[in-house]
C-alpha atoms as a PDB file:
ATOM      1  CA  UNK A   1     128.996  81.374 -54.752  1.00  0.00           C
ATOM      2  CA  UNK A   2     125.663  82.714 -54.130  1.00  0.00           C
ATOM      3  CA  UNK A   3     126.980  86.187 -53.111  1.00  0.00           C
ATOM      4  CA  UNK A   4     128.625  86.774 -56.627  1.00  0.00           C
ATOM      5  CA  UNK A   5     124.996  85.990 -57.964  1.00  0.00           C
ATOM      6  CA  UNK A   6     123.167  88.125 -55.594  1.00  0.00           C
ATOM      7  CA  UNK A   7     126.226  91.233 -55.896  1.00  0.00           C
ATOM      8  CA  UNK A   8     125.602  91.214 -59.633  1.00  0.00           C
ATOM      9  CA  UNK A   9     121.741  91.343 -60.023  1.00  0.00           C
ATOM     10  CA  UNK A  10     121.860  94.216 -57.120  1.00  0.00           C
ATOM     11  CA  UNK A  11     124.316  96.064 -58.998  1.00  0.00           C
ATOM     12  CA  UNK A  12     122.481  95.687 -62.207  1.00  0.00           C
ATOM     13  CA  UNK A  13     118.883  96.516 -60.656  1.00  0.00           C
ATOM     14  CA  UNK A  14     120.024  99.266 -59.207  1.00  0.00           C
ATOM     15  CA  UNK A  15     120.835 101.167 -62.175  1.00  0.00           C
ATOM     16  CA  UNK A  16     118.191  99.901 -63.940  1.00  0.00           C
ATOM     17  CA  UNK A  17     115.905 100.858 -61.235  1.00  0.00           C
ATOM     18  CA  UNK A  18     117.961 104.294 -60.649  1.00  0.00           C
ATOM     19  CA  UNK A  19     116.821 105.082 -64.785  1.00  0.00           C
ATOM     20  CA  UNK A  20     113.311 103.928 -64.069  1.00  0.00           C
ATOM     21  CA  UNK A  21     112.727 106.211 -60.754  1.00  0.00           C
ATOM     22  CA  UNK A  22     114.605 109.336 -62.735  1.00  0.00           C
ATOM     23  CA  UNK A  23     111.496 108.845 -65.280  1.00  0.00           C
ATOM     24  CA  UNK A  24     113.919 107.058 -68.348  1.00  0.00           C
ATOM     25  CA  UNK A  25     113.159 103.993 -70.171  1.00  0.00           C
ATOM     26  CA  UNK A  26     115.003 101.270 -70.437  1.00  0.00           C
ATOM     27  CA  UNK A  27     115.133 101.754 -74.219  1.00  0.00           C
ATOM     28  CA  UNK A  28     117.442 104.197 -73.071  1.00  0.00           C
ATOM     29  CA  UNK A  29     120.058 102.268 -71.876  1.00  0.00           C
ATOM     30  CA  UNK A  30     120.375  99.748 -74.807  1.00  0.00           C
ATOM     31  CA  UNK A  31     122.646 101.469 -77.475  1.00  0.00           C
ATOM     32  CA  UNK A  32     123.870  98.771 -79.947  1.00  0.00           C
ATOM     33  CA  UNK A  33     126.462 101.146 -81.587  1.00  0.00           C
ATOM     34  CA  UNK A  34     128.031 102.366 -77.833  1.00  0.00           C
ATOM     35  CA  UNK A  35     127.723  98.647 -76.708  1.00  0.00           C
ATOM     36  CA  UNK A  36     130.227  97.820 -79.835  1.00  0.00           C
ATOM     37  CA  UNK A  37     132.128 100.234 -79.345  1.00  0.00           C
ATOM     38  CA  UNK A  38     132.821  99.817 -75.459  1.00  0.00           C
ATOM     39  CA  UNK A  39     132.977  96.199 -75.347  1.00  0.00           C
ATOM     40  CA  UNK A  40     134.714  95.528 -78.818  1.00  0.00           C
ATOM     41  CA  UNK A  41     137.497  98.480 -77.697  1.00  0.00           C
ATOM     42  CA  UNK A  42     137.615  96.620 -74.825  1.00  0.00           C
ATOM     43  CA  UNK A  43     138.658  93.075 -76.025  1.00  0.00           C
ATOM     44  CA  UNK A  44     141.024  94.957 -78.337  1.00  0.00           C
ATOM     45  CA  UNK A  45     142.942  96.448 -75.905  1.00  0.00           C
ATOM     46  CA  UNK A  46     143.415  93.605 -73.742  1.00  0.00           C
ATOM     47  CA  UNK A  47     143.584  90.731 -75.959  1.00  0.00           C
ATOM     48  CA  UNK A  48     146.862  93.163 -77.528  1.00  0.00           C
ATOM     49  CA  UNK A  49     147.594  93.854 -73.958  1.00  0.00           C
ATOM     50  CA  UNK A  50     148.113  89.740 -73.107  1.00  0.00           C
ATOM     51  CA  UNK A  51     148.533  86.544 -74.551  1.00  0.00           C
ATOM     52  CA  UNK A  52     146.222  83.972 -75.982  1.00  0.00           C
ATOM     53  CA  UNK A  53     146.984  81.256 -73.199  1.00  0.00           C
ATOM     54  CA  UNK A  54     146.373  84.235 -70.855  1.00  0.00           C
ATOM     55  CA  UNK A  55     143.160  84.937 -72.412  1.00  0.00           C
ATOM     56  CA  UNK A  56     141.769  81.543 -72.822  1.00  0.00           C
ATOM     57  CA  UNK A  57     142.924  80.732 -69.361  1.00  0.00           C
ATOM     58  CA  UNK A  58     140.857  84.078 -67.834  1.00  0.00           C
ATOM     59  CA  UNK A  59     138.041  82.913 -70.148  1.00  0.00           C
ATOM     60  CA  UNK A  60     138.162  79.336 -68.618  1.00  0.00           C
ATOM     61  CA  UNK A  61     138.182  80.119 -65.120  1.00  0.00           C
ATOM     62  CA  UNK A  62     135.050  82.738 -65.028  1.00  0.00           C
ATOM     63  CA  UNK A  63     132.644  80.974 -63.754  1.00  0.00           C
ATOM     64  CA  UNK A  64     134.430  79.765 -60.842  1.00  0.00           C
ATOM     65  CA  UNK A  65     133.400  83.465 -59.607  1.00  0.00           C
ATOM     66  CA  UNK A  66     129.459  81.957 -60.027  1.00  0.00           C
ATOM     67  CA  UNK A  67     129.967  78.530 -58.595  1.00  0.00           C
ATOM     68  CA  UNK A  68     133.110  77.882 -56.967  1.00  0.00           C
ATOM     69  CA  UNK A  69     132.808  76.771 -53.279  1.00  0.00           C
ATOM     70  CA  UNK A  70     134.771  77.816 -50.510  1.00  0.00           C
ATOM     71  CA  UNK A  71     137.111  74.503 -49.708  1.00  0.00           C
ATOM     72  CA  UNK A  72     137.013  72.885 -46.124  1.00  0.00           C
ATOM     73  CA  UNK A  73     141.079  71.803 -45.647  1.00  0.00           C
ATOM     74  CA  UNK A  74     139.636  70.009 -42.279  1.00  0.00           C
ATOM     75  CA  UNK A  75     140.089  66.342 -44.614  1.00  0.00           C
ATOM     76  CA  UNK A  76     142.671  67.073 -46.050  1.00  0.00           C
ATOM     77  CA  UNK A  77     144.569  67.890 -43.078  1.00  0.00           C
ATOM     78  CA  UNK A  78     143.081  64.592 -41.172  1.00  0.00           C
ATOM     79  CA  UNK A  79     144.512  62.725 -44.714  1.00  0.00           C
ATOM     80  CA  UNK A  80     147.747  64.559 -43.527  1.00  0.00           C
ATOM     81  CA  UNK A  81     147.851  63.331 -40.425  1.00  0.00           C
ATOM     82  CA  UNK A  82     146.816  59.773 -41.547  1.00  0.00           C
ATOM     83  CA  UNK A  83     149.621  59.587 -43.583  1.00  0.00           C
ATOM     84  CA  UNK A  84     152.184  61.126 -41.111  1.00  0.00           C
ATOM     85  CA  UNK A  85     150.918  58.335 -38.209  1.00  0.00           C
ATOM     86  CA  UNK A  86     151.223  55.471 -40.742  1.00  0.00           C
ATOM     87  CA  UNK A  87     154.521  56.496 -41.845  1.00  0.00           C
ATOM     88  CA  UNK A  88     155.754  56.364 -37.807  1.00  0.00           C
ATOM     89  CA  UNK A  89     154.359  53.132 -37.830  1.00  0.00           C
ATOM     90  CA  UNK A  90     155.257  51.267 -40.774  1.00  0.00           C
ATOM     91  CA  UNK A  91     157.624  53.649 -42.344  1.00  0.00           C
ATOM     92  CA  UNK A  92     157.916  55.584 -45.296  1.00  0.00           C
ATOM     93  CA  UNK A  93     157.908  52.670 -47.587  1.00  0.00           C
ATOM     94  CA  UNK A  94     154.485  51.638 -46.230  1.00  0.00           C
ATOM     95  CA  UNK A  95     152.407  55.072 -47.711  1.00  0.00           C
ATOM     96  CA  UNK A  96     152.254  53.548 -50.832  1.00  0.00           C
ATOM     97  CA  UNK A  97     148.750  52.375 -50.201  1.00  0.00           C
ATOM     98  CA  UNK A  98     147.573  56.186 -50.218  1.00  0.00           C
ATOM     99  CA  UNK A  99     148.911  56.880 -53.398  1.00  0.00           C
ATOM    100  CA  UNK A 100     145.671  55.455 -55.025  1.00  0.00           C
ATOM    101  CA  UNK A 101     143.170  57.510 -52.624  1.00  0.00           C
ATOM    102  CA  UNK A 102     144.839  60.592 -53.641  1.00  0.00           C
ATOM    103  CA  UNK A 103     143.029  62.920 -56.123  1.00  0.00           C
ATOM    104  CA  UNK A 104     145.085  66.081 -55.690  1.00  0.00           C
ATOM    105  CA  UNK A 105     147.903  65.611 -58.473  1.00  0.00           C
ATOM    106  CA  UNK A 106     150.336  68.096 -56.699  1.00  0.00           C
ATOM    107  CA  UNK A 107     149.951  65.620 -53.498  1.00  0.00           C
ATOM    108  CA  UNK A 108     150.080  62.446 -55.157  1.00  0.00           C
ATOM    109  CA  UNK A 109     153.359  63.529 -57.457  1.00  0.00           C
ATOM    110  CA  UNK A 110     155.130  64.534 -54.168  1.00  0.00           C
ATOM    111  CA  UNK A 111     154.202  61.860 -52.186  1.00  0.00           C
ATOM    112  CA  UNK A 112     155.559  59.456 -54.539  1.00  0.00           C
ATOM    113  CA  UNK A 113     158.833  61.626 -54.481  1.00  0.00           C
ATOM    114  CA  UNK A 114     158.763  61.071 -50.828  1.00  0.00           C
ATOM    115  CA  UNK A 115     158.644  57.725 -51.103  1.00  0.00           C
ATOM    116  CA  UNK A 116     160.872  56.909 -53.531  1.00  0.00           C
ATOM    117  CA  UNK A 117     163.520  58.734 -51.412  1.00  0.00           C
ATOM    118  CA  UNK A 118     164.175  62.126 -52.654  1.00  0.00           C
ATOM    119  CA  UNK A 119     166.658  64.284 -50.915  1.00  0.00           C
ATOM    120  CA  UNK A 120     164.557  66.691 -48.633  1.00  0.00           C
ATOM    121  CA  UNK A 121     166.220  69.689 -50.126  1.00  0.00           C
ATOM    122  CA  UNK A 122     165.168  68.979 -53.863  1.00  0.00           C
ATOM    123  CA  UNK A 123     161.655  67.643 -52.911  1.00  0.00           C
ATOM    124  CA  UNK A 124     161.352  70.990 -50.837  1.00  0.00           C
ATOM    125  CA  UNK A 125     162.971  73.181 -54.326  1.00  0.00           C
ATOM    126  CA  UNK A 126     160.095  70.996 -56.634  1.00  0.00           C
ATOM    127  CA  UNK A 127     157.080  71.686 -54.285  1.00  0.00           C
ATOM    128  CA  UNK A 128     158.683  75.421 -54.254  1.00  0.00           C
ATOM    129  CA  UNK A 129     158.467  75.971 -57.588  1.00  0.00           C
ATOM    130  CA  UNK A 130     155.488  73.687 -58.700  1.00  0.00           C
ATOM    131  CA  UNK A 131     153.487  76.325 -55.966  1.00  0.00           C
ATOM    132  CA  UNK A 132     155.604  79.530 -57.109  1.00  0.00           C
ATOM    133  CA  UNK A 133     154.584  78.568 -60.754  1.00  0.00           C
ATOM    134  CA  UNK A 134     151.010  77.729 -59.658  1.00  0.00           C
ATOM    135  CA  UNK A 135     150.656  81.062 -57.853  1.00  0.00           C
ATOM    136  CA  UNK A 136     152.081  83.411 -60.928  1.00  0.00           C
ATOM    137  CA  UNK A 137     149.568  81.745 -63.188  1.00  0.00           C
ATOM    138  CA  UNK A 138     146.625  82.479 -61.266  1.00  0.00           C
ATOM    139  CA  UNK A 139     147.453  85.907 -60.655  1.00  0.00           C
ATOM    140  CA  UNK A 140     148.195  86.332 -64.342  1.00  0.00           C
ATOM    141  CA  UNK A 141     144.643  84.972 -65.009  1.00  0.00           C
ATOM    142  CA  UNK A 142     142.864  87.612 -63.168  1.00  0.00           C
ATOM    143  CA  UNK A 143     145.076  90.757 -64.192  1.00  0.00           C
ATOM    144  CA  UNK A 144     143.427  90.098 -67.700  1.00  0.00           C
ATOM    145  CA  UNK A 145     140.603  90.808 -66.215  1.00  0.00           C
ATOM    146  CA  UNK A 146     142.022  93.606 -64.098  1.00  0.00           C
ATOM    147  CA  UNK A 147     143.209  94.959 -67.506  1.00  0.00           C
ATOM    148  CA  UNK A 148     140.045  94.478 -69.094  1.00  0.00           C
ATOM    149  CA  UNK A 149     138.449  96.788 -66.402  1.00  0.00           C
ATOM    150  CA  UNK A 150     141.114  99.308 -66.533  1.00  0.00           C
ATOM    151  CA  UNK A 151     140.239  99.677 -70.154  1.00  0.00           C
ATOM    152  CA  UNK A 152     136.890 100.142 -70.345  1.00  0.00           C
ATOM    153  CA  UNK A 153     135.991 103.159 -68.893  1.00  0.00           C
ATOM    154  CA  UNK A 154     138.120 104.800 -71.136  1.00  0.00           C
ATOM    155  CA  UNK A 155     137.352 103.284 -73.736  1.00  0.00           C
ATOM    156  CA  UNK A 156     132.906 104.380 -72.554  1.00  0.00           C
ATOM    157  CA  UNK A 157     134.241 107.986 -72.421  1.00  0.00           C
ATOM    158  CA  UNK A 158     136.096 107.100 -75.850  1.00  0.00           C
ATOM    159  CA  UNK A 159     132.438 106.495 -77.174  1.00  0.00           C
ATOM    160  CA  UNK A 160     130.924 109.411 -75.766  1.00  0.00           C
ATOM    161  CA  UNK A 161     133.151 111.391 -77.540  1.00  0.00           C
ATOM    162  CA  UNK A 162     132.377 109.603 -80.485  1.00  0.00           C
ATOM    163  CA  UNK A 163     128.927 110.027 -80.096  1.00  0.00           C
ATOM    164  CA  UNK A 164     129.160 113.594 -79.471  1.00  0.00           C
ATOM    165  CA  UNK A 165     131.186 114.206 -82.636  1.00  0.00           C
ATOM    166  CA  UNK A 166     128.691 112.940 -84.083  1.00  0.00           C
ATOM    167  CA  UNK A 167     125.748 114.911 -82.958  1.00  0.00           C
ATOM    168  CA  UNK A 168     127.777 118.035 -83.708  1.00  0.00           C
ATOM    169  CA  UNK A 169     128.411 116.996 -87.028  1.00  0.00           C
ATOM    170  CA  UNK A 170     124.321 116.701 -87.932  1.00  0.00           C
ATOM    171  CA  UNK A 171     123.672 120.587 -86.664  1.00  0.00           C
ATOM    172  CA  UNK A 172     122.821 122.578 -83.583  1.00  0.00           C
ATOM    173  CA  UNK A 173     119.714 123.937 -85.381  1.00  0.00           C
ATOM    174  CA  UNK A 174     117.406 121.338 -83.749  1.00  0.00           C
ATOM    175  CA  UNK A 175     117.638 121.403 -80.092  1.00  0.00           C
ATOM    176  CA  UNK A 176     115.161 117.839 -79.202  1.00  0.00           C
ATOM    177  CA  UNK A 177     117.421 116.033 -81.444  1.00  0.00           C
ATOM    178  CA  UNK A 178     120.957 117.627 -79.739  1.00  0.00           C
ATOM    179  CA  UNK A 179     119.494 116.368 -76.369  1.00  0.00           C
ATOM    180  CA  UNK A 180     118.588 113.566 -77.555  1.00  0.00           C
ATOM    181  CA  UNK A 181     121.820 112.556 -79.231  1.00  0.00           C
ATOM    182  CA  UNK A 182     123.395 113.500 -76.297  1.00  0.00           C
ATOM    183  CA  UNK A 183     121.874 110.874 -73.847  1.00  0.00           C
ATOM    184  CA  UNK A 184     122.525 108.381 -76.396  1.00  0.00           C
ATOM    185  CA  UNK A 185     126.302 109.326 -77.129  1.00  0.00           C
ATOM    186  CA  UNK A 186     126.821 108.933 -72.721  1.00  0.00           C
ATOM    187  CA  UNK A 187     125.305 105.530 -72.880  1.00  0.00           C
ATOM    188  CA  UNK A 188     129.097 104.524 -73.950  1.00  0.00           C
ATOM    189  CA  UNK A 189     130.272 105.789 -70.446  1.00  0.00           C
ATOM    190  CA  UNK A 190     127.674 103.925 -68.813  1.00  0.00           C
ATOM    191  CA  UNK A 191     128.699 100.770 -70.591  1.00  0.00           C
ATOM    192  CA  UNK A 192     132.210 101.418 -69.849  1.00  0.00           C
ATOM    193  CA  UNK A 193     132.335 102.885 -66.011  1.00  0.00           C
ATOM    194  CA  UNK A 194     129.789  99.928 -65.261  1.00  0.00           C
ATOM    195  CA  UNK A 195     131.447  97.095 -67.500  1.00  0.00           C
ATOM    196  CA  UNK A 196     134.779  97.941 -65.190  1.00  0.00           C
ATOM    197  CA  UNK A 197     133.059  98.301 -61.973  1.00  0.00           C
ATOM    198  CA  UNK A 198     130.447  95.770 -61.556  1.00  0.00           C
ATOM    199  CA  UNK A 199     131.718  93.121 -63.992  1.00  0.00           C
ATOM    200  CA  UNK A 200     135.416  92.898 -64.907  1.00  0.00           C
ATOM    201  CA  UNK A 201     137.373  94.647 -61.756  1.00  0.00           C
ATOM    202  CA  UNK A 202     135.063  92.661 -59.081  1.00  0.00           C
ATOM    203  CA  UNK A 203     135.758  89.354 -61.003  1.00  0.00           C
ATOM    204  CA  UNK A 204     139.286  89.642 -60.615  1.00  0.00           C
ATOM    205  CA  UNK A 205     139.458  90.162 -57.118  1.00  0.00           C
ATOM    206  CA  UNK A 206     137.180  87.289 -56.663  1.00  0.00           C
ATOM    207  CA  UNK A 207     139.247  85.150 -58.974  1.00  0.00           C
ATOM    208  CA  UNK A 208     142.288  86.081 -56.959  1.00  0.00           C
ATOM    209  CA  UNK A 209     140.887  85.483 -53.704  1.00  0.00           C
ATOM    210  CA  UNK A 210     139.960  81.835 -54.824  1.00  0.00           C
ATOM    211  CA  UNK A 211     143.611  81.615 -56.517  1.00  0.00           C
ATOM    212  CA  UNK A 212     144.776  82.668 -52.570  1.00  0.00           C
ATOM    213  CA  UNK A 213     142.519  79.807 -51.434  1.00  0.00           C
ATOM    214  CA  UNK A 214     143.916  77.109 -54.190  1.00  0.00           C
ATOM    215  CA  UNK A 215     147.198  77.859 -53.218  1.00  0.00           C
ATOM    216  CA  UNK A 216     146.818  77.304 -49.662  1.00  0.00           C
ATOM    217  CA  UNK A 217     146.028  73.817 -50.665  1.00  0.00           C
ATOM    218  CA  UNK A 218     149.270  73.338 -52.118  1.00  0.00           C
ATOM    219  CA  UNK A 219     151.139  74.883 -49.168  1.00  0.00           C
ATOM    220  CA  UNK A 220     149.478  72.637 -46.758  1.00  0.00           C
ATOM    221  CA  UNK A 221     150.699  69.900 -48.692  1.00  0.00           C
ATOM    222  CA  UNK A 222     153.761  71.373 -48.794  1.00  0.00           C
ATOM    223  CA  UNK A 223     154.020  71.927 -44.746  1.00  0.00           C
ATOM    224  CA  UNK A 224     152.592  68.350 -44.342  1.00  0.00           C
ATOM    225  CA  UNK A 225     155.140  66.240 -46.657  1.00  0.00           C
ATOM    226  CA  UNK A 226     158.056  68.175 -45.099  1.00  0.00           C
ATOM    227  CA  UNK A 227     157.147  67.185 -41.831  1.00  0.00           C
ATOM    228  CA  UNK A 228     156.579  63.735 -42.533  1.00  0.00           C
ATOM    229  CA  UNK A 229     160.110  63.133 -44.108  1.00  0.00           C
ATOM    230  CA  UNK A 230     161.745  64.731 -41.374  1.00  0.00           C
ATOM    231  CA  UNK A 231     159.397  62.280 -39.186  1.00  0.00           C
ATOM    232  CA  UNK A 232     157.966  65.083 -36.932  1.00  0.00           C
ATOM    233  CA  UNK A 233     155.298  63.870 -34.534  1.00  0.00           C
ATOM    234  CA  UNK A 234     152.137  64.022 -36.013  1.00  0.00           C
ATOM    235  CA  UNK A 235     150.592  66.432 -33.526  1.00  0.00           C
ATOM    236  CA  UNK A 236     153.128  68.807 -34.277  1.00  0.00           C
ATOM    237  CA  UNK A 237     152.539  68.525 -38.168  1.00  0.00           C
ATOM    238  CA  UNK A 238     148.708  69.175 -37.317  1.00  0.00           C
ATOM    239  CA  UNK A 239     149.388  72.086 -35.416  1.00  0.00           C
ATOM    240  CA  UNK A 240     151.492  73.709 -38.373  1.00  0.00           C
ATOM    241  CA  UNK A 241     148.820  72.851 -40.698  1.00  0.00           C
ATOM    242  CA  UNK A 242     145.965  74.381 -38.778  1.00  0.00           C
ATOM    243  CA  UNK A 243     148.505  77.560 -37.945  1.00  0.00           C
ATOM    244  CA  UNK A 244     148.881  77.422 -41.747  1.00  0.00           C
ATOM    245  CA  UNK A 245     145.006  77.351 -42.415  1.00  0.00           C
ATOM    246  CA  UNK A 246     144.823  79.587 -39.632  1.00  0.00           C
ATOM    247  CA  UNK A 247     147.226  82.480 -40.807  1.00  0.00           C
ATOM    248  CA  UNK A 248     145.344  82.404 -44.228  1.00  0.00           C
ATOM    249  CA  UNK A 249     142.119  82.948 -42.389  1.00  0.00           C
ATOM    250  CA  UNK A 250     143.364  86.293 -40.900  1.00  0.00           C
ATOM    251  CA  UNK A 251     145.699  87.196 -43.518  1.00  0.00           C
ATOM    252  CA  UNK A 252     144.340  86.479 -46.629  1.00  0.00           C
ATOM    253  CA  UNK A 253     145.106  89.773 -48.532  1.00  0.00           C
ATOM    254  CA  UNK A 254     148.513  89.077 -47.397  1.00  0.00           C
ATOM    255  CA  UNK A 255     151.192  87.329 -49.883  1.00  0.00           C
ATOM    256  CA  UNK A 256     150.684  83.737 -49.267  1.00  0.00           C
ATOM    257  CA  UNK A 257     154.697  83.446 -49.846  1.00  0.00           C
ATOM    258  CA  UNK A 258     154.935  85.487 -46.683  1.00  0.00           C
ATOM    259  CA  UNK A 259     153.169  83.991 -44.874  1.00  0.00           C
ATOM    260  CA  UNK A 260     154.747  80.097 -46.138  1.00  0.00           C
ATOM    261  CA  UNK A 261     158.134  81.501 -45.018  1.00  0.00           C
ATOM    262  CA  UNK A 262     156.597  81.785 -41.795  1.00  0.00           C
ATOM    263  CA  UNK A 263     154.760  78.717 -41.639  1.00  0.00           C
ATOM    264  CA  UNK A 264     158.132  76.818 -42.794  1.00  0.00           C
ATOM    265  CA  UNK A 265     161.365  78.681 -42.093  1.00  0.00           C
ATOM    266  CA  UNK A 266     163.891  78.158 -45.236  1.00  0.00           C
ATOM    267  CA  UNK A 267     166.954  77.253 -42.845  1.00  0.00           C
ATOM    268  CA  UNK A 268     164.733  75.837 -40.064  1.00  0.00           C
ATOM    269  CA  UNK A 269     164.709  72.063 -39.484  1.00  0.00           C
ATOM    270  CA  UNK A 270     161.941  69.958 -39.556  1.00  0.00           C
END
């Protein structure tokens, strides 16, 4: 995403360019001793605050914030609708030719089910819970780094204090070197306040906003396979699916389980 490129070197220029036009030097703003301890606090507290699979998991899926691409569900929804006119056709029987063009697993899995005849009430409880389970995992991945951001701040104002113990410590006597020691001991709560708010908290919400869009996928899968075992029309499949997309598209800081309920009715017939 080039806007997650562009939104970090802005935020970064601008304080480095905010020190430069105040007369500082970027010497400055490099403070080995605040950077360990804001960052290593930091990774303390949330690596005791989660779990490993957690943490490797949040670690794995960063850079999705730098180069994942929005998804177009227009082919996957004509795929949908392929699928639902061959199965009026030639039954349900005769989808097992798609089964090979497939790549989504979640699809593929369920569309076997489908085929194989399973009752529409446990294929609808699987695709449930495979999406339920799907959607608790990706939210868990980006309150790590929620956490992480929560922590750091105080964990820069943590290092100021520090610092500042420590300047008081070596005298008063020399006033260049208590100024001094000063600006270096609130480099911590620079590290920390902008750690949280241009690195960690923005990379969560971005992380769950592509975990909203993931998710989708599944649910339009979900909408689609229903239909087509209850042998709906195909136009009236494609207009739940582009509802579907289209509910997302205004509502995505909604829950998506909302607004699947809606989209699919528990004790509604297809």
């Amino acid at each position: 995403m080039i806007l997650s490129w562009i939104g970090l070197f802005l935020g970064i220029s601008g304080i480095i360019a905010g020190q430069l036009l105040e007369g500082g030097n970027l010497a400055q703003l490099f403070q080995p001793t605040a950077a360990l301890i804001v960052f290593g606090g930091t990774l303390g507290a949330t690596l005791l605050s989660t779990t490993m699979r957690e943490f490797a998991q949040a670690i794995q899926s960063s850079p999705k914030v730098f180069f994942h691409s929005h998804k177009d569900f227009g082919p996957l929804i004509r795929q949908m609708i392929g699928i639902a006119i061959a199965a009026r056709k030639e039954g349900i029987l005769g989808l097992e030719i798609f089964l090979g063009r497939i790549e989504n697993g979640f699809f593929s899995t369920h569309l076997r089910h489908l085929i194989d005849g399973y009752d529409p009430n446990i294929l609808r409880s699987m695709m449930e819970e495979r999406i339920a389970h799907e959607e608790e995992e990706k939210t868990a991945v980006a309150k790590v780094w929620e956490t992480a951001g929560g922590y750091s701040p105080t964990i820069g104002i943590l290092g100021a204090v520090l610092g500042l113990i420590h300047v008081m410590s070596v005298g008063l006597t020399d006033s260049s070197r208590l100024g001094t020691g000063i600006a270096v001991a609130f480099v911590a709560t620079i590290y920390g306040v902008g750690a949280a708010n241009l690195i960690l908290i923005p990379i969560a919400s971005k992380l769950r906003k592509i975990a909203k869009e993931e998710i989708l996928e599944l649910q339009l899968i979900y909408v689609g396979l229903l239909g087509i075992q209850s042998g709906l029309n195909p136009r009236v499949i494609e207009d739940r699916l582009n509802n579907l997309r289209g509910e997302y598209a205004r509502h995505a800081p909604k829950s998506h389980s909302a607004i699947l309920e809606k989209a699919t009715p528990r004790h509604a017939a297809f």
